[in-house]
C-alpha atoms as a PDB file:
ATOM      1  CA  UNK A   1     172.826 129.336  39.430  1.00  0.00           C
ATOM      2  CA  UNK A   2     173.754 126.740  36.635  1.00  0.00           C
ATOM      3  CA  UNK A   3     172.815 123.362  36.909  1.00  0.00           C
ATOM      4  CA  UNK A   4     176.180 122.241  37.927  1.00  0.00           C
ATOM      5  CA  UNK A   5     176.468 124.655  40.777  1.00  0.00           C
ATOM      6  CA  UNK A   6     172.638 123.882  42.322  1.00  0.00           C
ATOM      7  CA  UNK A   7     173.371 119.806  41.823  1.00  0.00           C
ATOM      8  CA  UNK A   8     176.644 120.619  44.146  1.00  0.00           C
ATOM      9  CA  UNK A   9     174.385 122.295  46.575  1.00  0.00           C
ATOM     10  CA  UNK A  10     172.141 119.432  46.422  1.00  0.00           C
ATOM     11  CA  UNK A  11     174.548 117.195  47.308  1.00  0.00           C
ATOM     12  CA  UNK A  12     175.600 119.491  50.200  1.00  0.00           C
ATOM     13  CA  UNK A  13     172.606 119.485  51.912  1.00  0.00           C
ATOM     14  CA  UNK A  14     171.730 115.940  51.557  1.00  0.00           C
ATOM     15  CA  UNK A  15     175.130 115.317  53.180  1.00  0.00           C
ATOM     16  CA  UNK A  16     174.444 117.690  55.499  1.00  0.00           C
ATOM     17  CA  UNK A  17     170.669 116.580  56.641  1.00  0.00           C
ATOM     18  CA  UNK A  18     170.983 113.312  55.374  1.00  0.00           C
ATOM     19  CA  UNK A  19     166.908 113.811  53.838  1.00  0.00           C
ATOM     20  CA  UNK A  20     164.919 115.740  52.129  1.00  0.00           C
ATOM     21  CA  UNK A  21     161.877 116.197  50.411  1.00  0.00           C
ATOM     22  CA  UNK A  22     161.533 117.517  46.453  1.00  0.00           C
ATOM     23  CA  UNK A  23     159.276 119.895  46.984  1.00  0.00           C
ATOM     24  CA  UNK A  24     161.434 121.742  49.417  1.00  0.00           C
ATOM     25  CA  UNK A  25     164.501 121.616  47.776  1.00  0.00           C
ATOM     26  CA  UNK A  26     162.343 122.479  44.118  1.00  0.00           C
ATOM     27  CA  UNK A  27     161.371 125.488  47.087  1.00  0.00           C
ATOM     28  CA  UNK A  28     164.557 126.310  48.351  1.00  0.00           C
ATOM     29  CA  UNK A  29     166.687 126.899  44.969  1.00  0.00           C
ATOM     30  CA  UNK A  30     163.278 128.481  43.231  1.00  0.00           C
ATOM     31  CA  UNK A  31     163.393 125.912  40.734  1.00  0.00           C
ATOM     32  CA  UNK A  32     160.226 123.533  39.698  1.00  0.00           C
ATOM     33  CA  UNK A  33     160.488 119.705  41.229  1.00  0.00           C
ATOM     34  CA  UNK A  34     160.902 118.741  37.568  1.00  0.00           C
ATOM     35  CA  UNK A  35     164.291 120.069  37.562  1.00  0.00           C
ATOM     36  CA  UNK A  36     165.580 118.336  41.090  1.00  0.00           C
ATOM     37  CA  UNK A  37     164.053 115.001  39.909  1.00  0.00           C
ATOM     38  CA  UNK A  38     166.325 115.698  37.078  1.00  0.00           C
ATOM     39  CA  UNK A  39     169.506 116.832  39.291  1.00  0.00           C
ATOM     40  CA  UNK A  40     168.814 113.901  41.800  1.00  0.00           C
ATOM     41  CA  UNK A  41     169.054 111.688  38.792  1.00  0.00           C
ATOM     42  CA  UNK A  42     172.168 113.054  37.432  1.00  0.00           C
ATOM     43  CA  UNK A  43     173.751 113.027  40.593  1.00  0.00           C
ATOM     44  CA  UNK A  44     172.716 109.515  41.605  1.00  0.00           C
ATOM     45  CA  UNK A  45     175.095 108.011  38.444  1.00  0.00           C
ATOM     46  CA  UNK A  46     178.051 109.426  40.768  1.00  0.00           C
ATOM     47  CA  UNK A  47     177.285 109.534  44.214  1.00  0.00           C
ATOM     48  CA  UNK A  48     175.081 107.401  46.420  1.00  0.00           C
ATOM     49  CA  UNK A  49     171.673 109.253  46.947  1.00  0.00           C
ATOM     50  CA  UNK A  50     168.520 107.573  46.423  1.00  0.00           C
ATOM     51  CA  UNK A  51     164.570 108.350  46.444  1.00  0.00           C
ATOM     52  CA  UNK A  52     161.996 106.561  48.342  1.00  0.00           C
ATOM     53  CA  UNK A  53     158.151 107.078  47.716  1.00  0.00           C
ATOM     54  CA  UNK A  54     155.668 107.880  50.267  1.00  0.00           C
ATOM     55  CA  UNK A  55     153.661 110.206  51.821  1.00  0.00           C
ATOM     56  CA  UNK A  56     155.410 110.432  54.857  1.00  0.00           C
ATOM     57  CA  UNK A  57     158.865 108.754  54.000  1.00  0.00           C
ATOM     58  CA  UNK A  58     158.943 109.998  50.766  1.00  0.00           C
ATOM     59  CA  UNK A  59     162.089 112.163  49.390  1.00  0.00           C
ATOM     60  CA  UNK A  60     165.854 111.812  48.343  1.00  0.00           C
ATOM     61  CA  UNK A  61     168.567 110.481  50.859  1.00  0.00           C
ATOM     62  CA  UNK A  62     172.059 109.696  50.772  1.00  0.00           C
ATOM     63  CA  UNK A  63     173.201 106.530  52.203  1.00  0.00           C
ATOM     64  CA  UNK A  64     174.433 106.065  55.736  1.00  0.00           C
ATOM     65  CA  UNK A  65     178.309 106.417  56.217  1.00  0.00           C
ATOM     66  CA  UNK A  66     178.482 108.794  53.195  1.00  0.00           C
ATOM     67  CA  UNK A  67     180.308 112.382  53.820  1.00  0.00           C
ATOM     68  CA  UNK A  68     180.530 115.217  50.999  1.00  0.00           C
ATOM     69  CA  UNK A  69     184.398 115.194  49.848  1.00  0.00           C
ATOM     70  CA  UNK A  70     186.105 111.963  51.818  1.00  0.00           C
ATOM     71  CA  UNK A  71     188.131 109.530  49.878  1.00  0.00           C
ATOM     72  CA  UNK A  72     187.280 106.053  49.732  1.00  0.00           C
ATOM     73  CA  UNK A  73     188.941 102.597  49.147  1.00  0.00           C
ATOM     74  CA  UNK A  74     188.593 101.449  45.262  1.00  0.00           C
ATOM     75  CA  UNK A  75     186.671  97.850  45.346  1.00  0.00           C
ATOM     76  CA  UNK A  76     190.051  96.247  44.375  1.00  0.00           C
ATOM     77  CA  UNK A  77     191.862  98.221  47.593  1.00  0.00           C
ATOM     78  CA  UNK A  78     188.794  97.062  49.770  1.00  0.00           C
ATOM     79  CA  UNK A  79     188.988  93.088  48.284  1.00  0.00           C
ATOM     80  CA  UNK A  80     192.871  93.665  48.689  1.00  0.00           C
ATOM     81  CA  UNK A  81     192.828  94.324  52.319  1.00  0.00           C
ATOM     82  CA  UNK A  82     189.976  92.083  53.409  1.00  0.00           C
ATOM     83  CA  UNK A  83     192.171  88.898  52.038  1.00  0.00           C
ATOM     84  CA  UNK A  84     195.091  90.334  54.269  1.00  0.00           C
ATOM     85  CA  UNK A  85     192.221  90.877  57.114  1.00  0.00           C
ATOM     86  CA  UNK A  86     192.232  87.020  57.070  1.00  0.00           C
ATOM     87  CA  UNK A  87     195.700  86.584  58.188  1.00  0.00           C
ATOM     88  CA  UNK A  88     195.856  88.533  61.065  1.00  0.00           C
ATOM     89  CA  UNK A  89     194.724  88.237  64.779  1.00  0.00           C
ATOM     90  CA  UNK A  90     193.959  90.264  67.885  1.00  0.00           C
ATOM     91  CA  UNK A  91     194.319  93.833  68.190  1.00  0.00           C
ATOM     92  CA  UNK A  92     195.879  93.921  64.422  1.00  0.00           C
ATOM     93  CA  UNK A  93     192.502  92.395  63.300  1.00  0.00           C
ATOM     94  CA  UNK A  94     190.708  94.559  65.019  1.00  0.00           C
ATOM     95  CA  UNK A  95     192.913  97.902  63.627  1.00  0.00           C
ATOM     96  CA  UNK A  96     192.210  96.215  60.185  1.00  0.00           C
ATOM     97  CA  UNK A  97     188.455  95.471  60.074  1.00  0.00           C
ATOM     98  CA  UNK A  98     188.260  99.449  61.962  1.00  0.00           C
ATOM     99  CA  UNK A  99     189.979 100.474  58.617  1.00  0.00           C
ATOM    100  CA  UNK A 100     187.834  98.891  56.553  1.00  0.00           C
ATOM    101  CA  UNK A 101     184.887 100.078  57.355  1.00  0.00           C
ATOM    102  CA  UNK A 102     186.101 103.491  57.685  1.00  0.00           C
ATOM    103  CA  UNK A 103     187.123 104.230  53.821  1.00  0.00           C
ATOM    104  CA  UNK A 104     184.939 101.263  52.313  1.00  0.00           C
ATOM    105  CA  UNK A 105     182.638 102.830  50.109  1.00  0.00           C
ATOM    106  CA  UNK A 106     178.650 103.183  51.080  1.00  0.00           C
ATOM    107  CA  UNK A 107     176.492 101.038  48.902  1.00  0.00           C
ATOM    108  CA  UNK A 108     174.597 103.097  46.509  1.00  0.00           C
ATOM    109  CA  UNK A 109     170.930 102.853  46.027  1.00  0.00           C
ATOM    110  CA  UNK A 110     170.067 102.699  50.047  1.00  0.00           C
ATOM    111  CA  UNK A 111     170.255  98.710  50.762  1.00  0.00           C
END
């Protein structure tokens, strides 16, 4: 499996179990933890995963609200609509905001 290919996968099953731990991903694609410190680390430049350190909370996550393959709002859409947000009332506000916070992007980095 090339690099490209197993930092997919990653990304799959972090989506998909929303944790895990190095050592049994390193495990799971036969690879030394070495290399998925180095494919978390690639990936995290493009898509919002992030480690924490610990022995019991320890391992790579991706952030809450984040799904494998669904499009999001640019920032500029997002700042767009949240000016227009501010003109409207009742159940259009409310079909607006619900909007928002469906396509805005997670925040990367787990905060």
């Amino acid at each position: 499996m090339k690099a490209t290919e197993r930092r997919m996968a990653i990304l799959a099953i972090l989506c998909k179990r929303r944790f895990e731990k190095v050592e049994n991903l390193a495990f799971e694609f036969g690879v030394c933890e070495w290399t998925i410190r180095q494919d978390v680390m690639e990936l995290s430049l493009s898509y919002p995963i992030y480690t924490k350190t610990g022995k019991y909370g320890g391992g790579v996550y991706v952030v809450d609200g984040y799904k494998l393959g669904m499009k999001y709002m640019t920032n500029e859409q997002t700042e767009l609509l949240e000016k227009i947000l501010l003109e409207l009332t009742g159940g259009e506000f409310l079909t607006m905001q619900s909007i928002i916070k469906t396509f805005k992007e997670p925040k990367r980095g787990g905060k």
